[in-house]
C-alpha atoms as a PDB file:
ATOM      1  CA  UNK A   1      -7.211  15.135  -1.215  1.00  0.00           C
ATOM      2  CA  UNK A   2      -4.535  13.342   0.427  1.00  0.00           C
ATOM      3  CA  UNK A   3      -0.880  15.061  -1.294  1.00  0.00           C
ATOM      4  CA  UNK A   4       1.835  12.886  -3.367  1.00  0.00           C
ATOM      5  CA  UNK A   5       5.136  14.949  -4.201  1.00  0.00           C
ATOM      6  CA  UNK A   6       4.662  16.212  -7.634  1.00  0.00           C
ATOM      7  CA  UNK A   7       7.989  14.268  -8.207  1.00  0.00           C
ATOM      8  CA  UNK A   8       7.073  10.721  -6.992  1.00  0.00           C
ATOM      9  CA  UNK A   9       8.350   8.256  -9.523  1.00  0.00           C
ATOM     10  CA  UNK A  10       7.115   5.225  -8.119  1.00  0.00           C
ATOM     11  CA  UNK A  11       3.884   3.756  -5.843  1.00  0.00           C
ATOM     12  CA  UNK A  12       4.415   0.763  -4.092  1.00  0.00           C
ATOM     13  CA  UNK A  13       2.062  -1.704  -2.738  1.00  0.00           C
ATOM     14  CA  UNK A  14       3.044  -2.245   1.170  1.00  0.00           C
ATOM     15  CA  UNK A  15       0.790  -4.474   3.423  1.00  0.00           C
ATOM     16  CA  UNK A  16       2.250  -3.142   6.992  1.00  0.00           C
ATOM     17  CA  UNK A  17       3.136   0.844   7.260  1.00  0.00           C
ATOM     18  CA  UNK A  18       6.607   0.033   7.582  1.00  0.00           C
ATOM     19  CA  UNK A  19       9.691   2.702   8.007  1.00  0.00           C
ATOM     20  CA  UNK A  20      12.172   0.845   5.808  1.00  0.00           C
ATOM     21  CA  UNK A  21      14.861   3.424   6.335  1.00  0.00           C
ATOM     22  CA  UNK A  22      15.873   6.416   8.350  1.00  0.00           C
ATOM     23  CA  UNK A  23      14.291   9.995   7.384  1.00  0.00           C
ATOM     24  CA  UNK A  24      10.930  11.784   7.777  1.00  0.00           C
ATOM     25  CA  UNK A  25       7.634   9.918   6.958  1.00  0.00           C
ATOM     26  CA  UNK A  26       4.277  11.234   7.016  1.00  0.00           C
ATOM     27  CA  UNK A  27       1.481   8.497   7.140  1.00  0.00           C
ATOM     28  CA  UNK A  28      -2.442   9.670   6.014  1.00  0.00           C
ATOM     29  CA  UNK A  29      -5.348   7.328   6.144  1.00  0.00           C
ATOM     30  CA  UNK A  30      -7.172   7.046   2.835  1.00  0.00           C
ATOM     31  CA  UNK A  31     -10.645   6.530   1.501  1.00  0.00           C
ATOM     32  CA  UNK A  32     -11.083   3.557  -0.881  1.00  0.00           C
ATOM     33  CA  UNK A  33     -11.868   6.237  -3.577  1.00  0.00           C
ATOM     34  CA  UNK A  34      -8.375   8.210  -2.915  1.00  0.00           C
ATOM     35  CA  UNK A  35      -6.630   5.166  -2.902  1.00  0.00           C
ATOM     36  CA  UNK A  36      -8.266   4.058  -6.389  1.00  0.00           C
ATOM     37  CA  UNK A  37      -7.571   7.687  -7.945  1.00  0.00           C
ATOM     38  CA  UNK A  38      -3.945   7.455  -6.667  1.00  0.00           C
ATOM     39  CA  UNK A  39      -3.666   4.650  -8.640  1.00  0.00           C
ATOM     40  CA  UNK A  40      -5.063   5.809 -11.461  1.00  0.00           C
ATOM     41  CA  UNK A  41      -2.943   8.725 -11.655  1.00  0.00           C
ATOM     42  CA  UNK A  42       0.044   6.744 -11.467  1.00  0.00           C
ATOM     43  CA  UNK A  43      -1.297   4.564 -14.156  1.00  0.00           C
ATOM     44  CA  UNK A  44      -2.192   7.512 -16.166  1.00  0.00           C
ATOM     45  CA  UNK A  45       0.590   9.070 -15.799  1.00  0.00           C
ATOM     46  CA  UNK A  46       2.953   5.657 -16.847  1.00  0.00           C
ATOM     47  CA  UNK A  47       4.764   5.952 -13.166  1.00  0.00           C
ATOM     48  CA  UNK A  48       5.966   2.801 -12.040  1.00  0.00           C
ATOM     49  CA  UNK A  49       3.458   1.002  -9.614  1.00  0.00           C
ATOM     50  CA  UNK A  50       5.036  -2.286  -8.099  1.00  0.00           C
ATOM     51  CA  UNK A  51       3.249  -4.788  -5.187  1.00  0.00           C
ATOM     52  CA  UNK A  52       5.855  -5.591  -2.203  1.00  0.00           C
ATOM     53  CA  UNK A  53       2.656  -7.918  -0.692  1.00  0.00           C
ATOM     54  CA  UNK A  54       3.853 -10.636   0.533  1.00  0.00           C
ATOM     55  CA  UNK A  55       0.903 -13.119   1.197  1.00  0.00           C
ATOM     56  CA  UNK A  56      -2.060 -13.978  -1.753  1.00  0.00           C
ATOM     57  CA  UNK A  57      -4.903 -13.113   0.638  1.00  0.00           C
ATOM     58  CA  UNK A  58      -3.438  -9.687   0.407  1.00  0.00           C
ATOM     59  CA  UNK A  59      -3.194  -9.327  -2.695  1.00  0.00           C
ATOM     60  CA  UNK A  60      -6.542 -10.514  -3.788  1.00  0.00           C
ATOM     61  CA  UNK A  61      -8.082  -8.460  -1.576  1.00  0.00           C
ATOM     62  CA  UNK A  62      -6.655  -5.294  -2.520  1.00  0.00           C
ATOM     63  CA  UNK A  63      -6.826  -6.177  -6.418  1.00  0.00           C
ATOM     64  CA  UNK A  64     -10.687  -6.397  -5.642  1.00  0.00           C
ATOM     65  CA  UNK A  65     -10.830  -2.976  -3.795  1.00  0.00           C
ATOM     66  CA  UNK A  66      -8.677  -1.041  -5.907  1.00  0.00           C
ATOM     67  CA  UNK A  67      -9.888  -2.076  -8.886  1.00  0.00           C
ATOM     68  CA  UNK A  68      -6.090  -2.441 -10.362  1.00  0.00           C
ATOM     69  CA  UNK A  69      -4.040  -5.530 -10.311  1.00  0.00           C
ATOM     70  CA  UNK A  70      -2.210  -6.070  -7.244  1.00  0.00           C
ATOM     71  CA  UNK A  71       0.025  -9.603  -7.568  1.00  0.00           C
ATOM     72  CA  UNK A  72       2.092 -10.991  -4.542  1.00  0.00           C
ATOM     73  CA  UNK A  73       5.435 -10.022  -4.497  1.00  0.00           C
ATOM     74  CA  UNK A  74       7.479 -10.620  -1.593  1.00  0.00           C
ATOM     75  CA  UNK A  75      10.110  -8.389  -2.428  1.00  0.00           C
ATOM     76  CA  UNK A  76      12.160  -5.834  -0.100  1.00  0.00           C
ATOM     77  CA  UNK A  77      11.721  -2.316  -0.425  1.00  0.00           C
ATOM     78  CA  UNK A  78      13.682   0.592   0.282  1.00  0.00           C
ATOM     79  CA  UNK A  79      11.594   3.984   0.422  1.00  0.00           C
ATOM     80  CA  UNK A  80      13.073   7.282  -1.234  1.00  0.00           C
ATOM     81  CA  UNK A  81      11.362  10.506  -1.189  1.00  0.00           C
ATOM     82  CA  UNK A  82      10.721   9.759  -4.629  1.00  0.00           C
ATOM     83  CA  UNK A  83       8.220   6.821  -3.475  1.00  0.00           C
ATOM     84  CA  UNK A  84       5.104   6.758  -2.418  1.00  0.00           C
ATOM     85  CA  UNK A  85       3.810   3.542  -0.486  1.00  0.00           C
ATOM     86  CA  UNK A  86      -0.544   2.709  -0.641  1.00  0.00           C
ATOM     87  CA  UNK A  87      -0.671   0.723   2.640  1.00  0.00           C
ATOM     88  CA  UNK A  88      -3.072  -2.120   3.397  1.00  0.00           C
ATOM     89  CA  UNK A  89      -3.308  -2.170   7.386  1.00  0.00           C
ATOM     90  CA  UNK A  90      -5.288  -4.145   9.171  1.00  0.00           C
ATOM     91  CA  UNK A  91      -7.111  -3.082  12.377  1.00  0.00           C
ATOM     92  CA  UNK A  92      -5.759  -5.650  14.595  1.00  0.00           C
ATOM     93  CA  UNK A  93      -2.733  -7.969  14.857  1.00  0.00           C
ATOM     94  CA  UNK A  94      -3.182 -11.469  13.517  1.00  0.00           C
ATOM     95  CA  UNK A  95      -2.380 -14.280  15.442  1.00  0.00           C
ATOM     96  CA  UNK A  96       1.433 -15.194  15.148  1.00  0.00           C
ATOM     97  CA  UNK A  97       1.912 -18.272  12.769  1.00  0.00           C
ATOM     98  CA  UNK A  98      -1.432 -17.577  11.046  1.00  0.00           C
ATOM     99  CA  UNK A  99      -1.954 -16.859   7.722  1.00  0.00           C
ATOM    100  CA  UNK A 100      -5.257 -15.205   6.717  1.00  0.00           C
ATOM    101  CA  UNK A 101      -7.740 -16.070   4.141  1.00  0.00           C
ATOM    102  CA  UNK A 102      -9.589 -12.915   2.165  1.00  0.00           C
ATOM    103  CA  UNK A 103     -12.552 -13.455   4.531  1.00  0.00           C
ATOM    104  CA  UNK A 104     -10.863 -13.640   7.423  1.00  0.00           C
ATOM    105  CA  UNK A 105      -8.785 -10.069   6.632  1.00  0.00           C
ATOM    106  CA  UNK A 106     -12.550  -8.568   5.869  1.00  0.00           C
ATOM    107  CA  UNK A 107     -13.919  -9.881   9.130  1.00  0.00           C
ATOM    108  CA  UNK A 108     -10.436  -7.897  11.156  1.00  0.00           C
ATOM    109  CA  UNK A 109     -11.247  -5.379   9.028  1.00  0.00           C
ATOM    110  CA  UNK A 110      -8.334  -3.170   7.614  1.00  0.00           C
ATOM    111  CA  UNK A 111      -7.435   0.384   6.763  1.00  0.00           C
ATOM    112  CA  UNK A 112      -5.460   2.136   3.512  1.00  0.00           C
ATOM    113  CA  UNK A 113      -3.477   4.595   4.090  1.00  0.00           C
ATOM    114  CA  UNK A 114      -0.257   6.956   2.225  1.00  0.00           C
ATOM    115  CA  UNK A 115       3.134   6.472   3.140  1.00  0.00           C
ATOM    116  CA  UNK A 116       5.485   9.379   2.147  1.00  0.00           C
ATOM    117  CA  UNK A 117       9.231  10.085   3.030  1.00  0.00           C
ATOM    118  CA  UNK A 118      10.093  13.784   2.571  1.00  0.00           C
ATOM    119  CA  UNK A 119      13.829  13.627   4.256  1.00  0.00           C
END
């Protein structure tokens, strides 16, 4: 099983692994059934879990895969080591200007993966 630090506060929704500040990351890809049980352990555990997606397609997507309500959010987002970030990536680049429909992110197919900052 993929590790969270024991003293992660918070889980954020990102859809781009994205180094929002300087430090040390580490970046794991994730099984759909990791992902789900990091979520639930957050949610179990009354952690904060907050969406920084910025487009709908996004968002409905991973709400449908991770079984857990995932709204759009555009927000910006700082990452502590106290964060953890579940990361929707897709496999390739969309088209600049474009934005994608829940289908079309399927058909480019996608990856999750576990963003954590330890310095």
């Amino acid at each position: 099983m993929n590790k969270i630090p024991a003293d992660a506060k918070s889980l954020t929704f990102l859809n781009a692994a994205i180094i929002t500040a300087h430090g040390t990351f580490e970046f794991q890809k994730l099984l759909l059934k990791e992902a789900r049980e990091i979520v639930a352990g957050f949610y179990e555990a009354n952690r904060k879990i907050q969406s920084a997606i910025g487009h709908a397609a996004t968002a409905e997507l991973m709400t449908m895969l991770l079984k857990f309500p995932v709204p759009q959010n555009r927000i910006d987002f700082i990452q502590t080591t106290k964060d953890a970030a579940l990361v929707f990536k897709l496999k390739k680049r969309a088209p600049e200007g474009v934005v994608l429909t829940r289908e079309e992110l399927e058909e480019i197919g996608y990856e999750l993966g576990l963003l954590t900052r330890s310095a």
